[in-house]
Protein backbone atom coordinates (compact mmCIF):
# COMPACT_ATOMS: atom_id res chain seq x y z
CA UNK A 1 101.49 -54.21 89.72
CA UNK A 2 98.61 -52.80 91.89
CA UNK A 3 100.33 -53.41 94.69
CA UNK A 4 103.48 -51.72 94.25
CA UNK A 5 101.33 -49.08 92.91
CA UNK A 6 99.26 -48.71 95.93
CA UNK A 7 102.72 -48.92 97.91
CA UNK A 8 104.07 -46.17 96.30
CA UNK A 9 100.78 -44.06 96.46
CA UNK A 10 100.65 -44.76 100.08
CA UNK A 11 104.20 -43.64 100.58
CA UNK A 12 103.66 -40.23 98.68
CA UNK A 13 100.76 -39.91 100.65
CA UNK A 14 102.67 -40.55 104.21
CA UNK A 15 105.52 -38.12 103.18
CA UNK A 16 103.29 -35.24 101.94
CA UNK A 17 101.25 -35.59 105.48
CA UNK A 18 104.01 -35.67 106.85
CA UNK A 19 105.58 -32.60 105.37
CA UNK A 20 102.42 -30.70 105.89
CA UNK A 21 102.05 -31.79 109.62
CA UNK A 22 105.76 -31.11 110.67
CA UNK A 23 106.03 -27.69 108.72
CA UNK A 24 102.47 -26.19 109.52
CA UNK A 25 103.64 -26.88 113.24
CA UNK A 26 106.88 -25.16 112.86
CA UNK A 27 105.09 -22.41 110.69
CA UNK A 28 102.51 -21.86 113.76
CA UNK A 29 105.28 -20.48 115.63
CA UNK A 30 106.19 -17.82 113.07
CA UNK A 31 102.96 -16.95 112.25
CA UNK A 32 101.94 -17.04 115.91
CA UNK A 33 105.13 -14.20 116.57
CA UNK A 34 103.35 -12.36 113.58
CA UNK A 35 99.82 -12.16 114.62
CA UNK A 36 100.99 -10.97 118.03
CA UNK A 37 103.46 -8.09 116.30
CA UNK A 38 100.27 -7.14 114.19
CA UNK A 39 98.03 -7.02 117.78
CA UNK A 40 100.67 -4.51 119.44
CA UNK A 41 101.13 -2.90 115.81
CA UNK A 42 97.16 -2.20 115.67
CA UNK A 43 97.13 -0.58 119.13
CA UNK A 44 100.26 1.75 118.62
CA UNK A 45 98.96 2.64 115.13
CA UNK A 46 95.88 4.35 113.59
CA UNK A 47 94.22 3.36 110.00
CA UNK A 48 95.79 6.06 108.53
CA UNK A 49 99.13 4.98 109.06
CA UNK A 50 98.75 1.24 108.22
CA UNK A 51 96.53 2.39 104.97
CA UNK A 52 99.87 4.42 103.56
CA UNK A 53 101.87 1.22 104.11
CA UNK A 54 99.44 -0.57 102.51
CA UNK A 55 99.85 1.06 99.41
CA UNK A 56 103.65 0.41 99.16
CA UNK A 57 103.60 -3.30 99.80
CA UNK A 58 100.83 -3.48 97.23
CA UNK A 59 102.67 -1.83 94.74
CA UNK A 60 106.10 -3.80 96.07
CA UNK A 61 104.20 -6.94 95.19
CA UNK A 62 104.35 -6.84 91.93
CA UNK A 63 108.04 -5.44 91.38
CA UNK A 64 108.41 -8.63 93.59
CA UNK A 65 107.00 -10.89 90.91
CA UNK A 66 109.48 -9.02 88.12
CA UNK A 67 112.69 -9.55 91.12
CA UNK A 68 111.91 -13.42 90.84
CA UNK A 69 111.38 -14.09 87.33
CA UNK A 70 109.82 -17.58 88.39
CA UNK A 71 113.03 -18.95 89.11
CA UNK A 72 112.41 -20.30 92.16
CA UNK A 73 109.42 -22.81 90.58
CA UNK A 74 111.58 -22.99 87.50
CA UNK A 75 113.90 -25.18 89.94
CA UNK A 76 111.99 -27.25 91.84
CA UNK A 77 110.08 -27.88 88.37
CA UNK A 78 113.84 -28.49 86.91
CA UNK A 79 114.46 -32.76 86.93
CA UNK A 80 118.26 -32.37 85.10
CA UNK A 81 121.25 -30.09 85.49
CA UNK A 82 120.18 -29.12 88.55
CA UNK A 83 123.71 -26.90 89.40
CA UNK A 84 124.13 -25.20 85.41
CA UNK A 85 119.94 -24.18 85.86
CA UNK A 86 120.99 -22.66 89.43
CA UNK A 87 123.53 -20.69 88.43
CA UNK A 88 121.47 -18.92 86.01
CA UNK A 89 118.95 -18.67 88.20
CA UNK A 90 121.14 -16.69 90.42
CA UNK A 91 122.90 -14.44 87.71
CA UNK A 92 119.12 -13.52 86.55
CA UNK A 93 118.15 -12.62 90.27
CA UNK A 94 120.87 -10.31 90.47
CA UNK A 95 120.30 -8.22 87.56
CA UNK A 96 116.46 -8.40 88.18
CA UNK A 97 116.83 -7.13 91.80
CA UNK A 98 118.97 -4.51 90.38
CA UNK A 99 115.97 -3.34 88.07
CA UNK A 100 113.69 -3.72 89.81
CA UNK A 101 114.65 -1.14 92.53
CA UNK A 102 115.41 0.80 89.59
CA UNK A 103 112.06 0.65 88.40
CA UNK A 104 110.41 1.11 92.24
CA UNK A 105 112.46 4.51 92.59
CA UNK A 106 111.29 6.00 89.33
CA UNK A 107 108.02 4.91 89.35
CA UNK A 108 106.92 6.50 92.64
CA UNK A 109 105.81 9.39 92.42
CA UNK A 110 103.09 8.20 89.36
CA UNK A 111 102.02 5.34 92.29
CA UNK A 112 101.64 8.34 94.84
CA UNK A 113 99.58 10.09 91.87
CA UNK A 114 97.50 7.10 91.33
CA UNK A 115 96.60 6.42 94.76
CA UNK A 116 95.92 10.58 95.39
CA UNK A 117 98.40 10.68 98.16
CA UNK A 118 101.76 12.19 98.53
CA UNK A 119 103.30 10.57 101.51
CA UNK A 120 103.80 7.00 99.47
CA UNK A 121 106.69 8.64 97.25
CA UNK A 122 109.17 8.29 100.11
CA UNK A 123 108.02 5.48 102.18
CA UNK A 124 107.75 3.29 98.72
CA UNK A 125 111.39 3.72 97.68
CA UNK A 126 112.73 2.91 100.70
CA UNK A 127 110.53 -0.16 101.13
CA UNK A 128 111.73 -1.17 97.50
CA UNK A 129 115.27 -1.96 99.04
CA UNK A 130 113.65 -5.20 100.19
CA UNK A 131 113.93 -6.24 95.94
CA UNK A 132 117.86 -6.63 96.09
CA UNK A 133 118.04 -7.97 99.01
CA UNK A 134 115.46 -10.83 98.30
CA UNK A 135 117.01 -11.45 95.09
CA UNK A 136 120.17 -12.40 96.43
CA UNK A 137 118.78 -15.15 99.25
CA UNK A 138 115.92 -16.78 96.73
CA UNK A 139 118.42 -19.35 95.08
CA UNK A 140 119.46 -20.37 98.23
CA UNK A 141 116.40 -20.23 99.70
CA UNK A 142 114.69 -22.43 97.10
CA UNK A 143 117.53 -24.84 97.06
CA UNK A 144 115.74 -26.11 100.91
CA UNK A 145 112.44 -27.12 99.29
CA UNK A 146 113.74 -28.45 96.36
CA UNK A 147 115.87 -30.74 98.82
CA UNK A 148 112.31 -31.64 100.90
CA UNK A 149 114.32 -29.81 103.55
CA UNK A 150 110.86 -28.24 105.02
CA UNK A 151 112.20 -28.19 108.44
CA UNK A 152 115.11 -26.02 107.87
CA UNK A 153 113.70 -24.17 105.36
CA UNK A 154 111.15 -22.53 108.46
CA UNK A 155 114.54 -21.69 109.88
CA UNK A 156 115.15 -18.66 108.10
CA UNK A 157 110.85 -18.26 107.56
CA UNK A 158 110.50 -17.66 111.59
CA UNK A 159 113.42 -15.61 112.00
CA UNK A 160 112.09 -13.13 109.31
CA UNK A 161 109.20 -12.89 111.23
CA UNK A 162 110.68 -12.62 114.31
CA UNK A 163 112.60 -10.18 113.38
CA UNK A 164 109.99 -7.88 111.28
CA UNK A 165 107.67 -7.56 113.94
CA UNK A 166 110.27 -6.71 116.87
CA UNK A 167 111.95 -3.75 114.41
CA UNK A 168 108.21 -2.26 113.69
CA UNK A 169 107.22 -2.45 117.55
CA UNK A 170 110.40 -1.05 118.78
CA UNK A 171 110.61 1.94 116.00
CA UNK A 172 106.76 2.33 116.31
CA UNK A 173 107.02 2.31 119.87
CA UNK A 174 109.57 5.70 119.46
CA UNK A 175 107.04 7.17 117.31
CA UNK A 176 108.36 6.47 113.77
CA UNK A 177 104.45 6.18 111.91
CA UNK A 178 104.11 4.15 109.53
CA UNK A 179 107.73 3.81 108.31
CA UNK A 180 108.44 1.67 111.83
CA UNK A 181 106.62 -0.94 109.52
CA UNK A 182 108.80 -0.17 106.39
CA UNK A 183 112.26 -0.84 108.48
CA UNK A 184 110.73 -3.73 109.88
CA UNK A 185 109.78 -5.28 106.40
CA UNK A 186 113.41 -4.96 105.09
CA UNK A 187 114.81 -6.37 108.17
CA UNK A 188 112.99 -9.37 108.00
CA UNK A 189 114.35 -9.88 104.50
CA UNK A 190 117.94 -9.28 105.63
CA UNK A 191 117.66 -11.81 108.36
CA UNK A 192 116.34 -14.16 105.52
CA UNK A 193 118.58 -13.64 103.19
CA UNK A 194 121.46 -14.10 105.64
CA UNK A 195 120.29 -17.41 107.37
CA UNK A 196 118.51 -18.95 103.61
CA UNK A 197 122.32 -18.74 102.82
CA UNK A 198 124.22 -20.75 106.26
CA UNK A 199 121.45 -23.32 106.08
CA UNK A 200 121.14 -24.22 102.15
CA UNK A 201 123.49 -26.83 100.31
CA UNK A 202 123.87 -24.73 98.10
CA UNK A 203 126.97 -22.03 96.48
CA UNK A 204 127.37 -21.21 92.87
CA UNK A 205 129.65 -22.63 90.82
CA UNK A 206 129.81 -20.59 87.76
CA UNK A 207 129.56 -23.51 85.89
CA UNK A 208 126.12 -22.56 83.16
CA UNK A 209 124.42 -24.40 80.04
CA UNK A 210 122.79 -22.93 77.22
CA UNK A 211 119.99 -25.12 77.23
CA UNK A 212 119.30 -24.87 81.38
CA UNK A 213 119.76 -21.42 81.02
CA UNK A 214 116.96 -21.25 77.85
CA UNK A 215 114.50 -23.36 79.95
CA UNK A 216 114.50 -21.88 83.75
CA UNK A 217 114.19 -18.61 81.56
CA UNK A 218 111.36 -19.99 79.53
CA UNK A 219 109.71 -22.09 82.34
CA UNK A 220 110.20 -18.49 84.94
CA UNK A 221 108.35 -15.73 81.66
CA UNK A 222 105.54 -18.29 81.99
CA UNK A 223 105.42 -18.34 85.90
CA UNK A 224 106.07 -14.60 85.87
CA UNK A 225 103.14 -13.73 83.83
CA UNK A 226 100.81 -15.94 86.02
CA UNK A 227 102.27 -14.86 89.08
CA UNK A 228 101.58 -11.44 88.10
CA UNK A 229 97.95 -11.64 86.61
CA UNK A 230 97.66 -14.41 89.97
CA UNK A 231 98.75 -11.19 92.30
CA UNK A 232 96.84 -8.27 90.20
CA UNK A 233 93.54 -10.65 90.89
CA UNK A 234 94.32 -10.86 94.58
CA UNK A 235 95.22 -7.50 95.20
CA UNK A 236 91.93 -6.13 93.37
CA UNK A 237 90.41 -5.73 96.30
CA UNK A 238 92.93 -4.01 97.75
CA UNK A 239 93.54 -1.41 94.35
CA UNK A 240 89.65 -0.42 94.33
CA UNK A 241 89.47 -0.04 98.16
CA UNK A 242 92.62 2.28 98.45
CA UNK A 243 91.70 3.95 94.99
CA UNK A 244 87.75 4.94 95.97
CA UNK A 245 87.88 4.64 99.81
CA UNK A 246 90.63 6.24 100.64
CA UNK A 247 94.05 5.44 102.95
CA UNK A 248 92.06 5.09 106.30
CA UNK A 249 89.69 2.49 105.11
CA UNK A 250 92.18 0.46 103.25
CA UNK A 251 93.99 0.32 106.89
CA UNK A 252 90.72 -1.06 108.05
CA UNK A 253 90.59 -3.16 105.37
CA UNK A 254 93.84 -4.34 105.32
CA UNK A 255 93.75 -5.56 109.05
CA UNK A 256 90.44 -7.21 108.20
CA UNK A 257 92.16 -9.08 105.77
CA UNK A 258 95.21 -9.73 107.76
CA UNK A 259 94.04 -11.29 110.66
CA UNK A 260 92.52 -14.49 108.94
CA UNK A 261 95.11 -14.45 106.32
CA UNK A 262 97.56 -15.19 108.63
CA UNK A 263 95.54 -18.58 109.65
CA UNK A 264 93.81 -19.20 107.04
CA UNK A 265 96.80 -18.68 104.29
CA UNK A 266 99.33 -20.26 106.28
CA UNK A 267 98.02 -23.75 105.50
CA UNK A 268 97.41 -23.09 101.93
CA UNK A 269 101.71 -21.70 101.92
CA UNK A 270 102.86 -25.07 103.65
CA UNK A 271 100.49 -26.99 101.46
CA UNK A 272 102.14 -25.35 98.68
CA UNK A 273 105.89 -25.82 99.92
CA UNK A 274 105.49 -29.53 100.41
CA UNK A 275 103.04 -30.44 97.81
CA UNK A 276 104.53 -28.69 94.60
CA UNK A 277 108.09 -30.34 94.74
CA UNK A 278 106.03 -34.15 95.55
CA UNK A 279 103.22 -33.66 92.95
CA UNK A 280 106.22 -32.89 90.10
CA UNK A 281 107.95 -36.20 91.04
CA UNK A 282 104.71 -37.99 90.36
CA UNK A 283 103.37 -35.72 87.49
CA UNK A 284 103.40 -38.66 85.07
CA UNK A 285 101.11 -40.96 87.00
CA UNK A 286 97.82 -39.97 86.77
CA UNK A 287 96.54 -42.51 89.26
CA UNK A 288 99.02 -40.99 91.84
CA UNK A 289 98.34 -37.59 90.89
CA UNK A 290 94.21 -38.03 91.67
CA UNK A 291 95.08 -39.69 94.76
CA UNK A 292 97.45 -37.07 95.95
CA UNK A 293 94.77 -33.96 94.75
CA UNK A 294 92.23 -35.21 96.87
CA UNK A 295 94.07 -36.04 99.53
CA UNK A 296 95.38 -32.16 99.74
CA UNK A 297 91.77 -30.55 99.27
CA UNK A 298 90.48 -33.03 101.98
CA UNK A 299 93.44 -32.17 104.42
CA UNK A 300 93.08 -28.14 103.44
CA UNK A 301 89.41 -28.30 104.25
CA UNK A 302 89.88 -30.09 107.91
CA UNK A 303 92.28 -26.99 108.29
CA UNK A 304 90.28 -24.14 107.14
CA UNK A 305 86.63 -24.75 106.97
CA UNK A 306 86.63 -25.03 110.70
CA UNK A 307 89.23 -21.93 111.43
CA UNK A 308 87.85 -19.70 108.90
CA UNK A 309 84.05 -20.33 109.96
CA UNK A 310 85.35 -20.46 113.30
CA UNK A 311 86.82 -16.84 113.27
CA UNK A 312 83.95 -15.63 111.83
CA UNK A 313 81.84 -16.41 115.03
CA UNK A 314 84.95 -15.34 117.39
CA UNK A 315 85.22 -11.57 115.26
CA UNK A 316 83.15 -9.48 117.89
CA UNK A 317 85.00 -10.84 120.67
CA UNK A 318 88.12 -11.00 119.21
CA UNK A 319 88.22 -7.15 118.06
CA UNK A 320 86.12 -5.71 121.23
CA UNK A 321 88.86 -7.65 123.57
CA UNK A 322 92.23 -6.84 121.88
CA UNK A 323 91.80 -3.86 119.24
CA UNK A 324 91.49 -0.17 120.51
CA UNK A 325 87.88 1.65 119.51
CA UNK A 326 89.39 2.85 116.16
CA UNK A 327 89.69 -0.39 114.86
CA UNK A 328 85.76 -1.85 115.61
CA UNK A 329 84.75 -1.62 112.19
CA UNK A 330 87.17 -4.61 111.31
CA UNK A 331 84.49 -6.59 112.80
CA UNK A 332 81.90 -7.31 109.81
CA UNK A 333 84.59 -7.64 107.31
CA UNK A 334 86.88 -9.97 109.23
CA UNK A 335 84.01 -12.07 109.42
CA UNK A 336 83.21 -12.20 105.96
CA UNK A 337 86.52 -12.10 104.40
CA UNK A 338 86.97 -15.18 107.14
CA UNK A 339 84.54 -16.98 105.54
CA UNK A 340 85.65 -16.10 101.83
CA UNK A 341 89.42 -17.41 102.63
CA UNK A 342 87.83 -20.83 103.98
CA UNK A 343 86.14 -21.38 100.66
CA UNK A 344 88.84 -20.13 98.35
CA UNK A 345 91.87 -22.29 99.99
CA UNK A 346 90.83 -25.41 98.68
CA UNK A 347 91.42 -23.75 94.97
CA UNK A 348 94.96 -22.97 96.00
CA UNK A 349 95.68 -26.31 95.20
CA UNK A 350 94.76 -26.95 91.35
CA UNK A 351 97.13 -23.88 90.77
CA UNK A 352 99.95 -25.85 92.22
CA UNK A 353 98.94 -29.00 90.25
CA UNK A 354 98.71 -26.57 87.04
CA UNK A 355 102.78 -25.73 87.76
CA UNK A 356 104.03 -29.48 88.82
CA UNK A 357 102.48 -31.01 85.70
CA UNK A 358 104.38 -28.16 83.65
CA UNK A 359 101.06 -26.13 82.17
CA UNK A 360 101.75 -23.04 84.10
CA UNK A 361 99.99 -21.25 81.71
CA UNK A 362 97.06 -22.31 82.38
CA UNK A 363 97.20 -20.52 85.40
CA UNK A 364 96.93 -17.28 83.21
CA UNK A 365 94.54 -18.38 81.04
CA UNK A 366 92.30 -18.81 83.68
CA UNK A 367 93.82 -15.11 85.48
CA UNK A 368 91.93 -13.55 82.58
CA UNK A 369 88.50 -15.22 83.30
CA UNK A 370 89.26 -14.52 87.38
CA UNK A 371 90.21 -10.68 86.98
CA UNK A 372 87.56 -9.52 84.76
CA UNK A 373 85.16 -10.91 87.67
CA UNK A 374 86.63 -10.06 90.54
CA UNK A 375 86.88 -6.21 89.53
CA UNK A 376 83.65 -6.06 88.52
CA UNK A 377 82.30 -7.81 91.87
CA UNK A 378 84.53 -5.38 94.10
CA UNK A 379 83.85 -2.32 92.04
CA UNK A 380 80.50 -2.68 92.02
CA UNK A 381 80.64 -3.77 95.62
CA UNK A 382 82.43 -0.48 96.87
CA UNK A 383 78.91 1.41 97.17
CA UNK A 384 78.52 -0.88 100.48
CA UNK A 385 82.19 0.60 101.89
CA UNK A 386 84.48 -2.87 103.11
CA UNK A 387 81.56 -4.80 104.36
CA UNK A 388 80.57 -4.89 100.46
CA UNK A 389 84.17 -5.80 99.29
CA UNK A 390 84.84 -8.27 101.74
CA UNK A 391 80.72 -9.90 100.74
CA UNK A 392 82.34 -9.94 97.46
CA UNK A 393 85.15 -11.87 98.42
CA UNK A 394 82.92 -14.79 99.29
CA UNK A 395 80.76 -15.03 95.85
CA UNK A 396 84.45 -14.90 93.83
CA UNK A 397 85.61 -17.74 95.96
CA UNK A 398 82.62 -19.89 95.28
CA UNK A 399 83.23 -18.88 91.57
CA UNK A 400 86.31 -19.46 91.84
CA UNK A 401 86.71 -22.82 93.45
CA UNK A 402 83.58 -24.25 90.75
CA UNK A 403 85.96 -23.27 87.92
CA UNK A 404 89.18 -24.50 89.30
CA UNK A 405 87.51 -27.89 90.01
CA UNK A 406 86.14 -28.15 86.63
CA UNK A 407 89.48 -27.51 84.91
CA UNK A 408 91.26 -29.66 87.05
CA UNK A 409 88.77 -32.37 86.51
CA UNK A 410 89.60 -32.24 82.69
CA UNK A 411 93.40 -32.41 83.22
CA UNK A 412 93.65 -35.20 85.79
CA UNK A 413 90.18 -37.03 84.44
CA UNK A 414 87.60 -37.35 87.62
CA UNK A 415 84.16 -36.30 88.37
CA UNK A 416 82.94 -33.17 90.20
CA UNK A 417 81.08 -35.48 92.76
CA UNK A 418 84.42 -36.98 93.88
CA UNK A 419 85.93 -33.63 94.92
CA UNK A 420 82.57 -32.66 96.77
CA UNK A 421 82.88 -36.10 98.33
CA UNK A 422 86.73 -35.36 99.34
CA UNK A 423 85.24 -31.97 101.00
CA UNK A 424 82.07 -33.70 102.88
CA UNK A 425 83.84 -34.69 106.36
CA UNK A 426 85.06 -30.92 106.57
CA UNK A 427 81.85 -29.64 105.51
CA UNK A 428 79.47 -31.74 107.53
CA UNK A 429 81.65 -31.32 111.14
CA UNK A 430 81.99 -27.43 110.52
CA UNK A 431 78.56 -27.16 109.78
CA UNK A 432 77.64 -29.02 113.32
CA UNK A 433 80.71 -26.86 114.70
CA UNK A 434 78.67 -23.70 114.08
CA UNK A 435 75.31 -24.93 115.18
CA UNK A 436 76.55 -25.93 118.86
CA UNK A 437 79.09 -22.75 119.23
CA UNK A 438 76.21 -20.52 118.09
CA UNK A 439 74.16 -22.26 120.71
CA UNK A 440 76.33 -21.83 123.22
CA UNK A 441 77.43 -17.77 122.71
CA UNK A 442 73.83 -17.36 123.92
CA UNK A 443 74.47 -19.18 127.35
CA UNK A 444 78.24 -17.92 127.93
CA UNK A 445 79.38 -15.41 131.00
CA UNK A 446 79.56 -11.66 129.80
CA UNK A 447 83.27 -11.82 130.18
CA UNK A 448 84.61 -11.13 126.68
CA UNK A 449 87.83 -13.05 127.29
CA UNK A 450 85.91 -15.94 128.74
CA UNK A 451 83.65 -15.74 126.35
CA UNK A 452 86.66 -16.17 123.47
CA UNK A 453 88.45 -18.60 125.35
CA UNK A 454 85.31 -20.98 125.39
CA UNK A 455 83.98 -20.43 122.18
CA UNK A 456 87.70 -21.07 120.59
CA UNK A 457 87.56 -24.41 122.80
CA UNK A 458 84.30 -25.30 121.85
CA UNK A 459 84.26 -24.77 118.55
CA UNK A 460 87.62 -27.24 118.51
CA UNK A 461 86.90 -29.61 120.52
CA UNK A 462 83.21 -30.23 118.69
CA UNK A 463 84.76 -30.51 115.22
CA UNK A 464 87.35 -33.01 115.98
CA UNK A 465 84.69 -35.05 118.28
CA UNK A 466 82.26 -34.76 115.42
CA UNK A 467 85.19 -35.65 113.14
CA UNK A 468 85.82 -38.40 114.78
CA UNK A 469 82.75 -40.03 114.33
CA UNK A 470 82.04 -38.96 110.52
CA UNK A 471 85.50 -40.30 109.44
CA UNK A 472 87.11 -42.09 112.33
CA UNK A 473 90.26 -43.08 109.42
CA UNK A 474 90.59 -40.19 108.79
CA UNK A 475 91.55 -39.02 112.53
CA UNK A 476 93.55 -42.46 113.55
CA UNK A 477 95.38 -41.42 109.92
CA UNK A 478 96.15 -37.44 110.99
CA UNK A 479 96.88 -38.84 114.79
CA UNK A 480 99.30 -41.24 113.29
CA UNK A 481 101.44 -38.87 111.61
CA UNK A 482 101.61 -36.65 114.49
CA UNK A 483 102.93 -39.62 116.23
CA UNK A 484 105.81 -40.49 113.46
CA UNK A 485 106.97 -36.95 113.39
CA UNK A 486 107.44 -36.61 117.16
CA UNK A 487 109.52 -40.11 117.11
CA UNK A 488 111.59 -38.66 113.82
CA UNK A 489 112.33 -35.49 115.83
């Protein structure tokens, strides 16, 4: 009995590395495309102009939320009549995008009035065309990870990015402001939309059930409400900034944010796409379910401990060798907020856990501990400008991930010391990681682009040596996969 039970945990181990692995390397390339759009972006634009933008996605987000009604987790969640649950999952997308643009185009001008600035009244209805047209693709597009299809599924994922950034240069380029990004947000989704549906297995049938219909429609209200107190606590930030600092410092703000996001985040998305459709198949083993949990927050940490903590000592040069003049206070922020996204990715995992295991709700119960906090940290933070706010980010993450763990320790019955004991081989090699690359910025040529380049080099090549010695496994284990995936390909 063990042994078929350490078989199968082994197996459910190998296929979520391996789904992790194979999509964060595919995902590298659209995320790569993306950081590079948002370099060429940052040197065409000023603050101003990606501050007013700002604003509409914000406010996009959570029409967004309303658009997908949580069907897309009420399917992969969904373990009969598959097809019937599906087709009302795509009837209730249509009407919802329908609204929801309804609701964006009335609403404006009161968002425009909230935010104290007129400009946002245009460029937010036309970015709202982006609700439809995601509501049509997100059957579809769930349909590939439902089906473990993670390597298709960064098919259309790539191509949106692609696509986004190469609209926004071009129109920005001709002098189009800040609505250059606008155009280049709905063409993304188009592209999406258009390649989610060639590539899925996946057409609707008409056929429906009452009782598929009641559940994805129960199972989505309780997704919807956490998704939306989930997004209203990570977009506080972003609310008080725009609201108190104005439009130019929330584009300051915003690129602070973005630059490590787009690392940092993009492992905690892939961990999310693989790991939510493998921890629901296993939801009722509680052995298998521990097993699994630590062996995510161990894999996120190797990940982002050593690239968040690593941007943060790469910031100066980064910004001083890339970014025009008008973007050099990004530096302290993007350092901190760096730092802040290490620490809070290894919490994005209990809130996929919370969905798999069918308690969604607990996801909002613990929203209205989380928001309370986080206002009150960035409010009262604001008096320092951004540097303040992003500080801020870094105590709610430590919060944050403490009260996660402690939840999830009830639910899925370990100790505290075993998920510290998960994190130690990240901790301990990113800890050496910054003594010798701090070391070694003091010795380095003047060059700023030599500088970089060594420092990004040195800082990799120590953790995975240090790594290496700490948890040798652990690296023969990660090396292995690599190996398997090249031979599947």
């Amino acid at each position: 009995m063990k042994e078929n039970s350490s078989n199968k945990n082994s197996e459910i181990t190998k296929n979520a590395l391996f789904g992790i692995g194979w999509t964060y390397l595919s995902f590298v390339l659209g995320k790569l495309l993306s950081f590079v759009s948002t370099l060429i972006l940052a040197r065409i634009l000023v603050p101003q102009q990606f501050g007013l933008v700002a604003y509409c996605t914000l406010a996009v987000q959570y029409l967004d939320i309303i658009n997908q009604s949580g069907m897309d987790d009420a399917l992969i969640a969904r373990k009969d009549m598959i097809e019937q649950a599906a087709n009302s999952a795509f009837v209730s997308n249509m009407i919802m995008g329908v609204v929801s643009f309804g609701i964006a185009w009335m609403t404006a001008p009161e968002i425009a009035l909230f935010f104290k600035v007129d400009e946002i009244t245009p460029l937010f209805r036309l970015l709202a065309l982006v609700l439809p047209v995601n509501a049509i693709g997100l059957v579809p597009y769930t349909m590939l990870s439902r089906d473990l299809r993670f390597q298709v599924k960064l098919i259309p994922d790539i191509f949106q990015g692609v696509s986004k950034g190469l609209t926004s240069i071009i129109l920005a380029a001709a002098g189009f402001g800040p609505w250059s990004l606008i155009w280049g947000q709905i063409a993304g989704a188009g592209i999406s939309v258009v390649l989610s549906w060639s590539l899925a297995n996946w057409r609707p049938s008409w056929k429906f059930n009452w009782r598929a219909t009641r559940d994805v429609l129960v199972y989505g209200g309780h997704i919807t409400v956490g998704d939306f107190l989930g997004n209203l606590r990570a977009n506080v930030d972003y609310i008080i900034v725009g609201r108190i600092l104005g439009a130019a410092t929330l584009g300051i703000y915003t690129l602070s944010y973005r630059i490590p996001e787009l690392v940092i985040n993009s492992v905690n998305s892939v961990v999310g796409t693989v790991a939510f459709p493998l921890i629901s198949r296993i939801s009722s083993d509680k052995e298998n379910l521990r097993s699994t949990y630590f062996g995510y927050i161990r894999y996120i940490a190797l990940f982002t401990f050593p690239i968040g903590f690593g941007l943060a000592l790469v910031s100066p040069l980064f910004v001083e060798t890339f970014l025009s003049e008008n973007w050099l206070p990004v530096i302290v922020p993007m350092e901190l907020i760096s730092i802040a996204l290490a620490v809070s990715s290894v919490g994005y995992v209990p809130g996929v856990l919370y969905k798999a295991i069918g308690h969604p709700e607990i996801l909002n119960w613990l929203s209205l501990i989380q928001i309370p906090t986080i206002t009150a940290i960035i409010w009262f933070a604001t008096r320092w400008g951004i540097n303040g706010v992003a500080a801020g980010q870094i105590l709610f993450g430590c919060f944050s991930f403490v009260l996660d763990g402690y939840v999830v320790s009830r639910i899925i019955e370990f100790k505290m010391k075993e998920m510290w004991q998960a994190l130690v081989p990240a901790i301990t090699c990113t800890m050496g990681m910054i003594v010798v690359v701090s070391a070694a910025k003091l010795i380095l040529p003047s060059s700023r682009i030599v500088q970089l380049v060594s420092v990004i080099l040195l800082g990799a090549s120590t953790f995975i040596i240090l790594l290496y010695f700490v948890d040798r496994q652990l690296v023969s284990q990660v090396f292995g996969t690599i190996k398997k995936m090249r031979v599947r390909q």
